[in-house]
Protein backbone atom coordinates (compact mmCIF):
# COMPACT_ATOMS: atom_id res chain seq x y z
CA UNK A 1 36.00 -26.24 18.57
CA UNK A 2 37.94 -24.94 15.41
CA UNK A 3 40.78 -27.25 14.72
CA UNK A 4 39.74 -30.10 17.32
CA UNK A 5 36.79 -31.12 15.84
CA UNK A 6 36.27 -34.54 16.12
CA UNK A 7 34.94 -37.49 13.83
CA UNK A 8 36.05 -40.14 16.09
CA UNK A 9 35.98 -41.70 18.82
CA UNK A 10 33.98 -44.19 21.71
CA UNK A 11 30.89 -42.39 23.59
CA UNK A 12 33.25 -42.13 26.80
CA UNK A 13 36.35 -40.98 24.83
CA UNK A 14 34.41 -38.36 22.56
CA UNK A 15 32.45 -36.86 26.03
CA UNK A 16 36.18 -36.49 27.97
CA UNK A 17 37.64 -35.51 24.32
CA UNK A 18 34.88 -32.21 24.33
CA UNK A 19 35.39 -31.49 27.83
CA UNK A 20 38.85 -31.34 27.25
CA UNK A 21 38.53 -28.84 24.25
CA UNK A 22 36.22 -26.64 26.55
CA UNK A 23 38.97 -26.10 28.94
CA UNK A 24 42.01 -25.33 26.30
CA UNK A 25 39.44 -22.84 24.84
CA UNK A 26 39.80 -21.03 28.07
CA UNK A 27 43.29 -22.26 28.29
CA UNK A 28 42.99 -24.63 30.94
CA UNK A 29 45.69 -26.75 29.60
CA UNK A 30 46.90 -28.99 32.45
CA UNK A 31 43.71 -29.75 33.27
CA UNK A 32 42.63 -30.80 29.75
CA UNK A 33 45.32 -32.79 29.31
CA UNK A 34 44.49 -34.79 31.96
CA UNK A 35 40.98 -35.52 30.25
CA UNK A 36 42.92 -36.27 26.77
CA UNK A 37 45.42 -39.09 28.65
CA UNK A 38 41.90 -40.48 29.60
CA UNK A 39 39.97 -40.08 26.74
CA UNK A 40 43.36 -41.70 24.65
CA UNK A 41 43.29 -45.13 27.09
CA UNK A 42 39.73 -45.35 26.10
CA UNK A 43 40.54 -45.21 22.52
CA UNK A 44 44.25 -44.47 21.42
CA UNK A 45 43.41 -44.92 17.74
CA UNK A 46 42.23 -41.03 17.48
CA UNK A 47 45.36 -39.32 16.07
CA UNK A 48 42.76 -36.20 16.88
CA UNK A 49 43.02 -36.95 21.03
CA UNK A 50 47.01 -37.48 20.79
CA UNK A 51 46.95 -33.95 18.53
CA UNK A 52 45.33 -32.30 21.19
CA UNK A 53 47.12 -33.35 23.94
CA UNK A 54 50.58 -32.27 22.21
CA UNK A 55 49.19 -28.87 22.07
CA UNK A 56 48.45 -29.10 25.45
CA UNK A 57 51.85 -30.13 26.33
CA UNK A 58 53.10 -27.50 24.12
CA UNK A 59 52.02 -24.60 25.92
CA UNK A 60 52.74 -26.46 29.51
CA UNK A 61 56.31 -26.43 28.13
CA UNK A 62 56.32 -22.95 26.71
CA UNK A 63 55.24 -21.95 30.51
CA UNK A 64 57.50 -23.55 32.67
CA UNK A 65 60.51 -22.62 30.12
CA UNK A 66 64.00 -24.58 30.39
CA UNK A 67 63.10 -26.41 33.53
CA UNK A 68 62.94 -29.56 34.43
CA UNK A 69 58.80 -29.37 33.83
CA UNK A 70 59.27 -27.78 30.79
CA UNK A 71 61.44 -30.21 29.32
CA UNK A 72 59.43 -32.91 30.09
CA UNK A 73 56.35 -31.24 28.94
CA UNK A 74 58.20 -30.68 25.29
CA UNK A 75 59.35 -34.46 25.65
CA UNK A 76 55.88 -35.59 25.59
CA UNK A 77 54.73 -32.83 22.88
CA UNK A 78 57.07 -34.22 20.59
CA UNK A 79 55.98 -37.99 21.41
CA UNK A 80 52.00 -37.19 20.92
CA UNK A 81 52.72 -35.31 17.34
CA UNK A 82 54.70 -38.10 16.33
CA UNK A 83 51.80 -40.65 17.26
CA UNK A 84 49.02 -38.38 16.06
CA UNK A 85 51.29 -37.97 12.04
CA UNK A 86 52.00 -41.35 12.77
CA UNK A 87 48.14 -43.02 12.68
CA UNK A 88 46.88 -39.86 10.48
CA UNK A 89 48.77 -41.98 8.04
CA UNK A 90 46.96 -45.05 8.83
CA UNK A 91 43.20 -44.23 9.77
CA UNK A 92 43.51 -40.45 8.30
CA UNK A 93 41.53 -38.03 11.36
CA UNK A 94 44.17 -35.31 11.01
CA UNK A 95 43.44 -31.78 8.24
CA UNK A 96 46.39 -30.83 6.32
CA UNK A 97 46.38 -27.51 8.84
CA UNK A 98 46.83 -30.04 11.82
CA UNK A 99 48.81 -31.93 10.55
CA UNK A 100 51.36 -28.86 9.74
CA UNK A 101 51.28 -27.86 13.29
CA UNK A 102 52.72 -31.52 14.53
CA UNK A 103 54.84 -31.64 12.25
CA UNK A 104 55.98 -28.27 13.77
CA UNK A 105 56.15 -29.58 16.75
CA UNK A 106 57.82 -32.47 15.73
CA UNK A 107 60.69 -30.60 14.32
CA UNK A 108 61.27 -28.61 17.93
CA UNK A 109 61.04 -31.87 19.60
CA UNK A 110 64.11 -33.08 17.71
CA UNK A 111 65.78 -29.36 17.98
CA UNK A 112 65.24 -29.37 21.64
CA UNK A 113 66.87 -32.98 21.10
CA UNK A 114 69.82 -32.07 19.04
CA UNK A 115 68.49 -34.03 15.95
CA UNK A 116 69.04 -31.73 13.39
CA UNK A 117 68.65 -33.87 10.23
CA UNK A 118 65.02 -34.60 11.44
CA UNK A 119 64.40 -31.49 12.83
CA UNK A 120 64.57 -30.34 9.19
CA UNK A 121 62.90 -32.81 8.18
CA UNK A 122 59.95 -32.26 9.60
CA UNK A 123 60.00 -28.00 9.78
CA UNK A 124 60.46 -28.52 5.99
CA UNK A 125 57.11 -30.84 6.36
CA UNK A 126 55.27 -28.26 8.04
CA UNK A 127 56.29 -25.32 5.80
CA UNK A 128 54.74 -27.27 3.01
CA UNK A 129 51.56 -28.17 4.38
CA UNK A 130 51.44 -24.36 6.30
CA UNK A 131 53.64 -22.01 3.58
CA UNK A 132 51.95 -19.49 5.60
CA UNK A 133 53.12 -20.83 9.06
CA UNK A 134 56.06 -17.95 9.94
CA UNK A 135 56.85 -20.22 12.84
CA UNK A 136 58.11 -23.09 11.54
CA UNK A 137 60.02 -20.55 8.94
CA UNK A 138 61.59 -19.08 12.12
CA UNK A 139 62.03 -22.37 13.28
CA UNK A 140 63.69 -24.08 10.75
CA UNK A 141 66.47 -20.88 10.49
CA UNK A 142 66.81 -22.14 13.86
CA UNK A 143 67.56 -25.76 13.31
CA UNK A 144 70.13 -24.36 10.56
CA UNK A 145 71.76 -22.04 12.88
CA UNK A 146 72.35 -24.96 15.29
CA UNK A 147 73.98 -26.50 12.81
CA UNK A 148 76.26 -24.02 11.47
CA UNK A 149 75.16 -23.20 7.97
CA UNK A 150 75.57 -20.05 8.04
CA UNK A 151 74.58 -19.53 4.33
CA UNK A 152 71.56 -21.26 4.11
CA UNK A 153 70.63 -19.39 7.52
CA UNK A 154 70.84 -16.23 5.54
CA UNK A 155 69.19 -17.41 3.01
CA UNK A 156 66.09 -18.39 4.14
CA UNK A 157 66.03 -15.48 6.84
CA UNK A 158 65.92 -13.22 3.61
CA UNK A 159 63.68 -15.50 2.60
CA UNK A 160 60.54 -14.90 5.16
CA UNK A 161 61.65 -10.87 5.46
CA UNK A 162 61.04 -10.98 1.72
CA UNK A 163 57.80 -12.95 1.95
CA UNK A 164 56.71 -11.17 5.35
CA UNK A 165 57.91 -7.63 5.27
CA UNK A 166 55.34 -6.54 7.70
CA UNK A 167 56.11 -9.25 10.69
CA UNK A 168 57.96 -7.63 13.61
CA UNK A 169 58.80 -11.42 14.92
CA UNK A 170 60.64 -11.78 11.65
CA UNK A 171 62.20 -8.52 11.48
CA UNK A 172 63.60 -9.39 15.02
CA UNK A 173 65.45 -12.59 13.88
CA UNK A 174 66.36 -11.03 11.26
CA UNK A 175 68.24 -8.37 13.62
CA UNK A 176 69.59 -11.03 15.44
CA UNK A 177 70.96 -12.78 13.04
CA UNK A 178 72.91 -10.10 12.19
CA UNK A 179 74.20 -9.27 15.80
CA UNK A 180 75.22 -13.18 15.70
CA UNK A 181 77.29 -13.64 12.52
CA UNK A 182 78.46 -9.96 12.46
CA UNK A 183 76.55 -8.33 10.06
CA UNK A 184 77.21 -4.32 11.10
CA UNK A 185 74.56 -2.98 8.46
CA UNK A 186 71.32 -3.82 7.98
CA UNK A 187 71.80 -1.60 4.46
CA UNK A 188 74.69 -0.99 2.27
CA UNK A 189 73.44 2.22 0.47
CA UNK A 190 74.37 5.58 1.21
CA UNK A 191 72.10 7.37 4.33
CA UNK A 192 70.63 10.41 0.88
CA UNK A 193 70.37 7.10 -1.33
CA UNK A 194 68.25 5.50 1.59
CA UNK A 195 66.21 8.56 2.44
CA UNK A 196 64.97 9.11 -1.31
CA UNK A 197 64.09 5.20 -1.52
CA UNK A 198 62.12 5.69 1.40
CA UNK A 199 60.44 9.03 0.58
CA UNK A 200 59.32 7.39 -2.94
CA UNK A 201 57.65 3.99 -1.31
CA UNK A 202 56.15 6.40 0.96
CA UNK A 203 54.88 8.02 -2.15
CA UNK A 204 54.00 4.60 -4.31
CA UNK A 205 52.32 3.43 -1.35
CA UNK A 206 50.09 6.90 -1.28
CA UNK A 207 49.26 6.05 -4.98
CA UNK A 208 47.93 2.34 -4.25
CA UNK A 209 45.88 4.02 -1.80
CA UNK A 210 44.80 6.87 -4.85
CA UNK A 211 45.19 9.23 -1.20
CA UNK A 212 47.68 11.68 0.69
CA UNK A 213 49.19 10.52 3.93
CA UNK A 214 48.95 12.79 6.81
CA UNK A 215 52.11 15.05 6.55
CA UNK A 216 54.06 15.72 9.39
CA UNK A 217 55.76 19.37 10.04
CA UNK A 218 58.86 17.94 9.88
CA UNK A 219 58.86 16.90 6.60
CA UNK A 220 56.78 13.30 6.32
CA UNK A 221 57.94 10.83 7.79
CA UNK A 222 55.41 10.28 9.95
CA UNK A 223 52.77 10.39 7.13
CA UNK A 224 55.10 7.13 5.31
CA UNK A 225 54.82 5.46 8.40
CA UNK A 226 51.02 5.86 8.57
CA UNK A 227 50.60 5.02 4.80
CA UNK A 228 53.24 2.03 4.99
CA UNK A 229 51.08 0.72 8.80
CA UNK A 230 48.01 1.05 6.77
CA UNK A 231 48.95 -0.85 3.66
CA UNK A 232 47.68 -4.33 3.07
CA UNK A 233 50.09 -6.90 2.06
CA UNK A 234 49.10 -7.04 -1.17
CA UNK A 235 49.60 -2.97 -2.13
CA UNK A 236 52.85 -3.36 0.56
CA UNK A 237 54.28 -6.00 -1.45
CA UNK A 238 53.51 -4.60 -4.75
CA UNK A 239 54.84 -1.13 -4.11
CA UNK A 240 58.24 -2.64 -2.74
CA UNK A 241 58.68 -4.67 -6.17
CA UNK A 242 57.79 -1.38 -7.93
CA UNK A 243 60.62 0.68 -5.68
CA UNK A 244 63.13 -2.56 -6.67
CA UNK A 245 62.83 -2.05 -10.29
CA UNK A 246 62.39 2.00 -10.35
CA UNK A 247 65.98 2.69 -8.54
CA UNK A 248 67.71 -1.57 -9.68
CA UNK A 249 68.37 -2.66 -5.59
CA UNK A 250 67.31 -5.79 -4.59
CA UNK A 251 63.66 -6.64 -2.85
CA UNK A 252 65.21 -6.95 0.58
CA UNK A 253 67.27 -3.34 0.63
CA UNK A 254 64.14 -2.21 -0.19
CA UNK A 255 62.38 -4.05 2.63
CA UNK A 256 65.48 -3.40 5.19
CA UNK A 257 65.46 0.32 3.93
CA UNK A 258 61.47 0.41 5.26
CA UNK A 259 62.64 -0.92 8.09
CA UNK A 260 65.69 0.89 9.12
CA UNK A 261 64.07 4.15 8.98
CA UNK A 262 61.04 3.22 11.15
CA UNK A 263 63.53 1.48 13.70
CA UNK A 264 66.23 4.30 13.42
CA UNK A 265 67.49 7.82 13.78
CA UNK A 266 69.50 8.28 10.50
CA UNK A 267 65.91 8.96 8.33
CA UNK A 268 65.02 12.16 11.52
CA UNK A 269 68.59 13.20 11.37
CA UNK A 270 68.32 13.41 7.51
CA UNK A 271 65.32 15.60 7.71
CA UNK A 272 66.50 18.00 10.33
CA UNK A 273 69.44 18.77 8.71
């Protein structure tokens, strides 16, 4: 039952409450929501039952998209997080992990509504409880963006590429951002500049590793890619700080550098010539 384990609860309640869990395991959601609204007017003290049933309603929503349906669906998501954080506070039931995710989807409830201020409020709230959450990271840049600060939008976009250099969903905002508030280059340093950065984490990486990567005939790229796929965060991380402080550029040219020649055609073009 992972996160939906249950301490609470009437006999009645608790049976439709595991039922209920049954079906989102195999992602039955509509139809386990329908057991939750019963199990919650048999006892609507369990902030666990109204936690469920906003996750439920969270991926109705997500399915149906902007529709009518879907709006609804997010309506009601927002309403059961609210209730669940709400009595967590008075009669506890909720883990700090749960609790993270409504306040996540707390803070899209009042995006979706135009409520910025609390929007941020509560992505902030879920960030601390979940620093590991990239959603409601992504989420909150969001809620920024909607706003119009355009500096603190870059600033905590540089933020989670800097803390998750590995995440394509990041890497993605991060592009469009960019597209958005006219940012032409990802990197400012020269196209050599950028292929010798790149060719020496290639290199550090190898030597975290104590191995070779493969080497490709046309020069090696291929064998950075492999070594840089391969890395775990930890050796990734550390072997970015070490290319920062070998050539003086920030963490995130670094990071944008890695990037940019996976995405790209300069770093083939470079080789081939």
């Amino acid at each position: 039952m992972g996160i939906f384990q249950s301490l609470f609860g009437t006999r009645d309640s608790e049976q439709l409450y595991r039922q209920a869990v049954d079906l989102m395991d195999r992602e039955k959601f509509s139809k386990a929501a329908r057991l939750l609204e019963r199990a919650i007017k048999l006892n609507s003290k369990s902030a666990l039952y109204h936690f469920a049933l906003s996750y439920c309603y969270s991926f109705m929503a997500q399915k149906k998209g902007e529709s009518e349906d879907g709006n609804r669906y997010l309506d009601m998501c927002g309403e059961h997080s609210l209730k669940a954080i709400e009595l967590s506070k008075q009669h506890r039931g909720l883990d700090r992990d749960q609790k993270g995710k409504a306040c996540f989807n707390i803070g899209l409830y009042y995006q979706y509504k135009n409520d910025l201020e609390n929007s941020i409020k509560y992505l902030k709230q879920s960030i601390s409880l979940c620093p590991d959450f990239v959603g409601a990271r992504l989420a909150l840049i969001r809620s920024y963006n909607q706003k119009g600060d355009n500096k603190k939008v870059l600033e905590l976009i540089r933020g989670c590429l800097l803390r998750e250099p590995k995440d394509d969903n990041v890497w993605q905002f991060w592009m469009d951002v960019c597209q958005e508030h006219g940012i032409e280059s990802y990197c400012t340093l020269p196209e050599e500049r950028k292929m010798k950065i790149y060719n020496s984490l290639k290199k550090e990486i190898d030597s975290v590793f104590l191995r070779k990567a493969t080497i490709d005939p046309l020069g090696g790229l291929f064998g950075a890619s492999l070594a840089i796929e391969s890395a775990g965060e930890e050796s990734y991380t550390r072997a970015i700080a070490t290319i920062s402080s070998r050539y003086k550029i920030d963490k995130l040219e670094v990071v944008l550098i890695l990037r940019e020649g996976d995405e790209n055609e300069w770093s083939f073009d470079s080789i081939l010539e």
